[in-house]
N, C-alpha and C. Protein backbone atom coordinates (compact mmCIF):
# COMPACT_ATOMS: atom_id res chain seq x y z
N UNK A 1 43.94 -23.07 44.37
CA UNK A 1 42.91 -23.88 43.73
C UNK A 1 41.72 -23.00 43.39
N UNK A 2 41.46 -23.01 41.91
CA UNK A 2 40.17 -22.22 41.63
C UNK A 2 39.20 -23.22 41.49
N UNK A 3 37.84 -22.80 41.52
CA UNK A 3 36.44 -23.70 41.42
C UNK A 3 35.87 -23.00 40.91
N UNK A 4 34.97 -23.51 40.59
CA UNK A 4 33.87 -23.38 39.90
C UNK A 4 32.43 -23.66 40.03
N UNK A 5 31.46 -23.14 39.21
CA UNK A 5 30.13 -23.52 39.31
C UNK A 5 29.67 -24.83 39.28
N UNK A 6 30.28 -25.22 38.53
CA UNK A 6 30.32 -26.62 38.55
C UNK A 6 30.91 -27.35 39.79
N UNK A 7 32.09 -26.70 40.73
CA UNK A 7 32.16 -27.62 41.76
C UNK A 7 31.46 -27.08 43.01
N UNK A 8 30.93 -25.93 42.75
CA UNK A 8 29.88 -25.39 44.30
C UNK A 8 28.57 -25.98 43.95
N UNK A 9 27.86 -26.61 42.75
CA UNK A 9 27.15 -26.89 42.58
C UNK A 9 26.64 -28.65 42.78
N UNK A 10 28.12 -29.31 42.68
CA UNK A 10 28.82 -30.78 43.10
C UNK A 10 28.30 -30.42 44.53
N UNK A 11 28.95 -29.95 45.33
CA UNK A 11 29.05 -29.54 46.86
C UNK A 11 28.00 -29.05 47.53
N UNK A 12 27.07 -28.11 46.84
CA UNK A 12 25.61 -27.69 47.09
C UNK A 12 24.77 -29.50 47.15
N UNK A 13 25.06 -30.24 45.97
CA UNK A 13 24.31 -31.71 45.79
C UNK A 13 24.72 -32.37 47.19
N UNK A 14 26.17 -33.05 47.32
CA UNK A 14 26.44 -33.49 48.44
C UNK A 14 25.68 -33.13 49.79
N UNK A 15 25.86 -32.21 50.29
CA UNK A 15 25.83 -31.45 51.42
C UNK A 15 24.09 -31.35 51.49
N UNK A 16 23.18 -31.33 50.69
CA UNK A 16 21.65 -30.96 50.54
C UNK A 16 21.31 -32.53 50.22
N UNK A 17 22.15 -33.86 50.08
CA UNK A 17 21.98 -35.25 50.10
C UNK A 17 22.20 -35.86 51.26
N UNK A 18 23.22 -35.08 52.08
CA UNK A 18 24.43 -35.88 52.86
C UNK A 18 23.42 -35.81 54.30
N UNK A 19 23.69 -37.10 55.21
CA UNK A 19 23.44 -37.08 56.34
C UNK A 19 24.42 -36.59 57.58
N UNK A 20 23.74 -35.61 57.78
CA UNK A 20 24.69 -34.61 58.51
C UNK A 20 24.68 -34.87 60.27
N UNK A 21 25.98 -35.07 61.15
CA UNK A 21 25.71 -35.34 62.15
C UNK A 21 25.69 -33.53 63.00
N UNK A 22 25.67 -33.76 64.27
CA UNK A 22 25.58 -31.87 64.91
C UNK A 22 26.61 -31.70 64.73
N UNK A 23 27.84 -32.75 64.68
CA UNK A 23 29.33 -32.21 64.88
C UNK A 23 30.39 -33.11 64.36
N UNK A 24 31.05 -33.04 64.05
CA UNK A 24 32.22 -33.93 63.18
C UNK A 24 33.35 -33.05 64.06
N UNK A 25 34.73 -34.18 64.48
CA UNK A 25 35.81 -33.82 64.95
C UNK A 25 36.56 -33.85 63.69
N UNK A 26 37.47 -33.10 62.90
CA UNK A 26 37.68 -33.28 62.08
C UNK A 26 40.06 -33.51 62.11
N UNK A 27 40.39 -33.16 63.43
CA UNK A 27 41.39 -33.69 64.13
C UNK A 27 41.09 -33.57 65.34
N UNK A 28 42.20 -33.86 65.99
CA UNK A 28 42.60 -34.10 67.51
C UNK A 28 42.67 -32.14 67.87
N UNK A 29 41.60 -31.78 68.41
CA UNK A 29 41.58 -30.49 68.66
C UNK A 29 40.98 -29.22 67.72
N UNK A 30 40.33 -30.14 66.73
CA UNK A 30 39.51 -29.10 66.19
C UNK A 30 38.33 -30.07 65.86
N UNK A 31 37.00 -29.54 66.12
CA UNK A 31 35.56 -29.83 66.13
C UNK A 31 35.11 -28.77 65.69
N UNK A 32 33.76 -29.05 64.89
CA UNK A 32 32.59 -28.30 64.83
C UNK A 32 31.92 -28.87 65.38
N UNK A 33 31.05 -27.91 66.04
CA UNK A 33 30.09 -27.87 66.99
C UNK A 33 28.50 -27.87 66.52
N UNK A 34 28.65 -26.97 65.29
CA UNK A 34 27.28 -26.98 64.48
C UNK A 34 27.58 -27.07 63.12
N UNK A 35 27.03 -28.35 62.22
CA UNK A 35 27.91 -28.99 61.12
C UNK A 35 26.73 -27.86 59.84
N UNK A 36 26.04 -28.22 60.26
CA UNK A 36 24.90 -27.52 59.21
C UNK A 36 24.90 -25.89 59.41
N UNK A 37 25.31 -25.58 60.21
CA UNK A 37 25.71 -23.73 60.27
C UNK A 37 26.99 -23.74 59.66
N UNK A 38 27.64 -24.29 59.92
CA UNK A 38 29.49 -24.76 59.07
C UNK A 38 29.35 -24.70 57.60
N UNK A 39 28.33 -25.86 56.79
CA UNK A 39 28.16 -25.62 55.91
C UNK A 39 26.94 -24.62 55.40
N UNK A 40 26.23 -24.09 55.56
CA UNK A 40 25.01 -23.18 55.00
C UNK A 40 26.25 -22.03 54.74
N UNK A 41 27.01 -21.39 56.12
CA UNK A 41 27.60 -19.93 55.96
C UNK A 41 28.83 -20.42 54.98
N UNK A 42 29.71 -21.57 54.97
CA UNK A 42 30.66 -22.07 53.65
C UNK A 42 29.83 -21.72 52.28
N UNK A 43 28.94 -22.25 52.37
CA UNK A 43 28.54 -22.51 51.08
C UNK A 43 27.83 -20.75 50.36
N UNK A 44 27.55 -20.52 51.55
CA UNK A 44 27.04 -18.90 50.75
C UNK A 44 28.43 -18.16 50.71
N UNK A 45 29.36 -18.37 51.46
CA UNK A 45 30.78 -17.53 51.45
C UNK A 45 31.02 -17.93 49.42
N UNK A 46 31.17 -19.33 49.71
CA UNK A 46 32.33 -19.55 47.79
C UNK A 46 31.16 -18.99 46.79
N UNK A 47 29.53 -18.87 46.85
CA UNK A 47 28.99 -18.17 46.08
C UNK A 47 28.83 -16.99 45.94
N UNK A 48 28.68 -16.49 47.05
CA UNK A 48 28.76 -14.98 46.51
C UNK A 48 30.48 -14.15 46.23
N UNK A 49 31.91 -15.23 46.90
CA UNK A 49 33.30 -14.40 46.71
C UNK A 49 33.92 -15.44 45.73
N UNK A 50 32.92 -16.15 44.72
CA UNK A 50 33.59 -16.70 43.94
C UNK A 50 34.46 -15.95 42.78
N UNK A 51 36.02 -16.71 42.43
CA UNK A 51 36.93 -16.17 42.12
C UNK A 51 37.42 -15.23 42.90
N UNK A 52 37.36 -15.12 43.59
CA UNK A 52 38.11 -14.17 45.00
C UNK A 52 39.18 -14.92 45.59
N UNK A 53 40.44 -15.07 45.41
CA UNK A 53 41.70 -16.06 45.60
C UNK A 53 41.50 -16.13 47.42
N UNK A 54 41.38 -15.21 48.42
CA UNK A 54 41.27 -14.95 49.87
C UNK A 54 40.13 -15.78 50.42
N UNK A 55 39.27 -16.39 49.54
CA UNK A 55 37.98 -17.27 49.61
C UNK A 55 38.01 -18.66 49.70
N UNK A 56 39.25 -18.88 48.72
CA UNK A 56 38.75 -19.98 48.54
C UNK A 56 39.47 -21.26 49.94
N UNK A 57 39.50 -20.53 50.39
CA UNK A 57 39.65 -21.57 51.98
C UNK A 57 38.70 -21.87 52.40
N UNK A 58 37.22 -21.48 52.13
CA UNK A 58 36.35 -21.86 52.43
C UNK A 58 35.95 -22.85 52.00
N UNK A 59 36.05 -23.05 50.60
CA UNK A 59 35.71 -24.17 49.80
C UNK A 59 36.68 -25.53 50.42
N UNK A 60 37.82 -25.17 50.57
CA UNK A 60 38.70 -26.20 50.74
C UNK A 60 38.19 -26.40 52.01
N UNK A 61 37.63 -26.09 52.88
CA UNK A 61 37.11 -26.61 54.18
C UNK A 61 35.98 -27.41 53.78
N UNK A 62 34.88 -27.10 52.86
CA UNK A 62 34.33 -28.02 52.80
C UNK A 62 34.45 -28.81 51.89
N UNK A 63 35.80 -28.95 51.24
CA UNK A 63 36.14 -29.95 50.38
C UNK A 63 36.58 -31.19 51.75
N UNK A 64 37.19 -30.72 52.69
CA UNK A 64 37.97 -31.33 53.81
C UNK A 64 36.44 -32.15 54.25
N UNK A 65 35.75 -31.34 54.97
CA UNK A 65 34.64 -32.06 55.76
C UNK A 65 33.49 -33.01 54.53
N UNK A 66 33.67 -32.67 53.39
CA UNK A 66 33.38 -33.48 52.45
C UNK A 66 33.97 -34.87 52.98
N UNK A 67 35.29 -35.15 52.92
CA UNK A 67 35.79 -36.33 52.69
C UNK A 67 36.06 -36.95 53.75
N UNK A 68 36.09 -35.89 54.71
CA UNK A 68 35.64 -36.81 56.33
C UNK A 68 34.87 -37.64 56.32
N UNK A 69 33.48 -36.92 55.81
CA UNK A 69 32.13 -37.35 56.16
C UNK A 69 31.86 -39.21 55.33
N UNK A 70 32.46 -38.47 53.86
CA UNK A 70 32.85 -40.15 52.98
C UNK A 70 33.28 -41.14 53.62
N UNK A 71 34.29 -40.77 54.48
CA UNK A 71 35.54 -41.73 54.69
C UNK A 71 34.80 -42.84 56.15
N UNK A 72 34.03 -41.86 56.79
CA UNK A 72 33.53 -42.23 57.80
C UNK A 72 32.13 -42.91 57.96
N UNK A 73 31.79 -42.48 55.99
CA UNK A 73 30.39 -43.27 56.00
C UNK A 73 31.06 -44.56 54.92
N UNK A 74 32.17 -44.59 54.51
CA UNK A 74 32.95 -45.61 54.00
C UNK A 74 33.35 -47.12 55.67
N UNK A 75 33.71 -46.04 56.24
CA UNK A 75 34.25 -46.82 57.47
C UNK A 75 33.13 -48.17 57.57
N UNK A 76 32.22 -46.87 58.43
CA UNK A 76 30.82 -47.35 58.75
C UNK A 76 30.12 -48.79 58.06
N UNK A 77 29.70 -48.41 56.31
CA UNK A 77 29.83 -49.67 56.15
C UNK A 77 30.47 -50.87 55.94
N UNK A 78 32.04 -50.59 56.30
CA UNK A 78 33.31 -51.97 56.50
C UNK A 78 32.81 -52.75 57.60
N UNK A 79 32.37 -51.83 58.68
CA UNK A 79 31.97 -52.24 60.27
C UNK A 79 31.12 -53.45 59.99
């Protein structure tokens, strides 16, 4: 998956909007511990090794904790 300026810049919006908790479990055995150090060092990784194919796992991590965070502020207001 390649990205773009256009989607680190989507993801820069989210993430600089989003209400961030200290930690999101994101399965059964993997947590972050510090959500806003998770994303600050993500987000400077896909800008400065953008187009770098070995990178872009970073992005896809915070494409992942992106849709956690939705799903759970989706939940939230069903509750």
């Amino acid at each position: 998956m390649k990205y773009a300026d256009k989607d680190i810049q989507e993801m820069e919006d989210f993430f600089s909007t989003a209400e961030l908790p200290q930690s999101i479990e994101l399965s059964k055995g993997s947590k972050i511990i510090d959500l806003k150090a998770f994303v600050f060092s993500h987000l400077a990784i896909i800008k400065l090794r953008k187009g770098v194919g070995i990178f872009e796992v970073f992005y896809e991590r915070l494409l992942f904790v992106k849709n956690k965070l939705t799903q759970n502020d989706t939940a939230n207001k069903a509750a």
